[in-house]
Protein backbone atom coordinates (compact mmCIF):
# COMPACT_ATOMS: atom_id res chain seq x y z
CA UNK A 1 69.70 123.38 116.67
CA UNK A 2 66.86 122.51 114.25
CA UNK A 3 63.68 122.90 114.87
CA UNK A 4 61.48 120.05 115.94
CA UNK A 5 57.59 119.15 116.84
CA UNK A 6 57.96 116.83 119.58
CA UNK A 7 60.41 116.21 122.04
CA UNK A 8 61.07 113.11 124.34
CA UNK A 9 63.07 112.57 126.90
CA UNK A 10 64.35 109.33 127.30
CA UNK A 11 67.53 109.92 129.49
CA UNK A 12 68.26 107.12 132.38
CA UNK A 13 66.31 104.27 130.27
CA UNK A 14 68.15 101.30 128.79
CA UNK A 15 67.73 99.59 125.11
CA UNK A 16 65.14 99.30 123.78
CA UNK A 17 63.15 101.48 125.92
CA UNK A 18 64.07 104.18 123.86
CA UNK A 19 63.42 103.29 120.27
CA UNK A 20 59.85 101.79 122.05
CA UNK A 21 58.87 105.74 123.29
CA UNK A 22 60.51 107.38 119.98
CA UNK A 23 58.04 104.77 118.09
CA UNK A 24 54.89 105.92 120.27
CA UNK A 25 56.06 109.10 119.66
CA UNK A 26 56.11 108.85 116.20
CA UNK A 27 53.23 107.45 115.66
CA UNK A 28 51.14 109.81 116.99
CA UNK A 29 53.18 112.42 114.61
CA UNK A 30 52.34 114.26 111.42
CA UNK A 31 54.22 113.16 108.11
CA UNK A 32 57.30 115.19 108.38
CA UNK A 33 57.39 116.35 111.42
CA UNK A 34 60.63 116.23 113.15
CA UNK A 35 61.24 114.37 116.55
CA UNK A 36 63.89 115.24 118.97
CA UNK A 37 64.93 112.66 121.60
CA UNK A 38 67.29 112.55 124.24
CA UNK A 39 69.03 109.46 125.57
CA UNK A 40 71.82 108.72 128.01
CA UNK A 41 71.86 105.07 126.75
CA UNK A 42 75.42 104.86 124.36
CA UNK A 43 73.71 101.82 122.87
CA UNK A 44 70.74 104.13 121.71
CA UNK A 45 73.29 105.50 118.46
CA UNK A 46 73.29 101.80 116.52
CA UNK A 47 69.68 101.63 118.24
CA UNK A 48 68.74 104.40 116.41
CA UNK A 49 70.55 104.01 112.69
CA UNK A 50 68.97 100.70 112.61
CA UNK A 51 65.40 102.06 113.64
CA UNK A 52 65.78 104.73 110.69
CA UNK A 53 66.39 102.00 108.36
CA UNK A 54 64.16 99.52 109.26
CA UNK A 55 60.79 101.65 109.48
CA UNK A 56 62.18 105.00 106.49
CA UNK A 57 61.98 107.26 108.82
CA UNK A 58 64.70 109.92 108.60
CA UNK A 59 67.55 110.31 111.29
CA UNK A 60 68.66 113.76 110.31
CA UNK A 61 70.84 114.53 113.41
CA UNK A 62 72.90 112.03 116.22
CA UNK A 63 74.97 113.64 118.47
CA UNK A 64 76.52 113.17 121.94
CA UNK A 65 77.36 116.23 124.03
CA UNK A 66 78.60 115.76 127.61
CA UNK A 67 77.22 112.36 128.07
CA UNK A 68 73.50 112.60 126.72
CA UNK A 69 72.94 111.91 123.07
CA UNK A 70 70.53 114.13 121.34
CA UNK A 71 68.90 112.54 117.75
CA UNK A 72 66.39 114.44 115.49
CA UNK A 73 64.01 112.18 113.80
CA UNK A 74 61.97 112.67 110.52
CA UNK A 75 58.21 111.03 110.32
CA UNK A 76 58.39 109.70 106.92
């Protein structure tokens, strides 16, 4: 597992509740510090390509294990 600043938790909330914490997350982040989130939302995967494209931040790591899907996030 890589290491990471912040972490967020956003298991048991829906689209686009998630991408709307990791972005208040974010935002209160350093330049290249990482962001870890957890989600239990499957839609939260496209949710979260599409966020790294549309504001440059970097999605280093998406993956599912055991039902929860774990992304690390990149302040650009």
């Amino acid at each position: 597992m890589a290491n990471f600043d912040q972490e967020l938790d956003a298991s048991g909330l829906n689209c686009p509740l998630p991408i709307l914490r990791a972005k208040k997350s974010l935002a209160s982040m350093s330049s290249g510090q990482v962001l870890h989130i957890i989600a239990t939302d499957p839609g939260a995967v496209k949710d979260f390509e599409a966020f790294a494209k549309q504001t440059g931040n970097e999605l280093l790591d998406s993956r599912e294990d055991g039902g929860k899907f774990y992304f690390l996030m990149k302040k650009n």
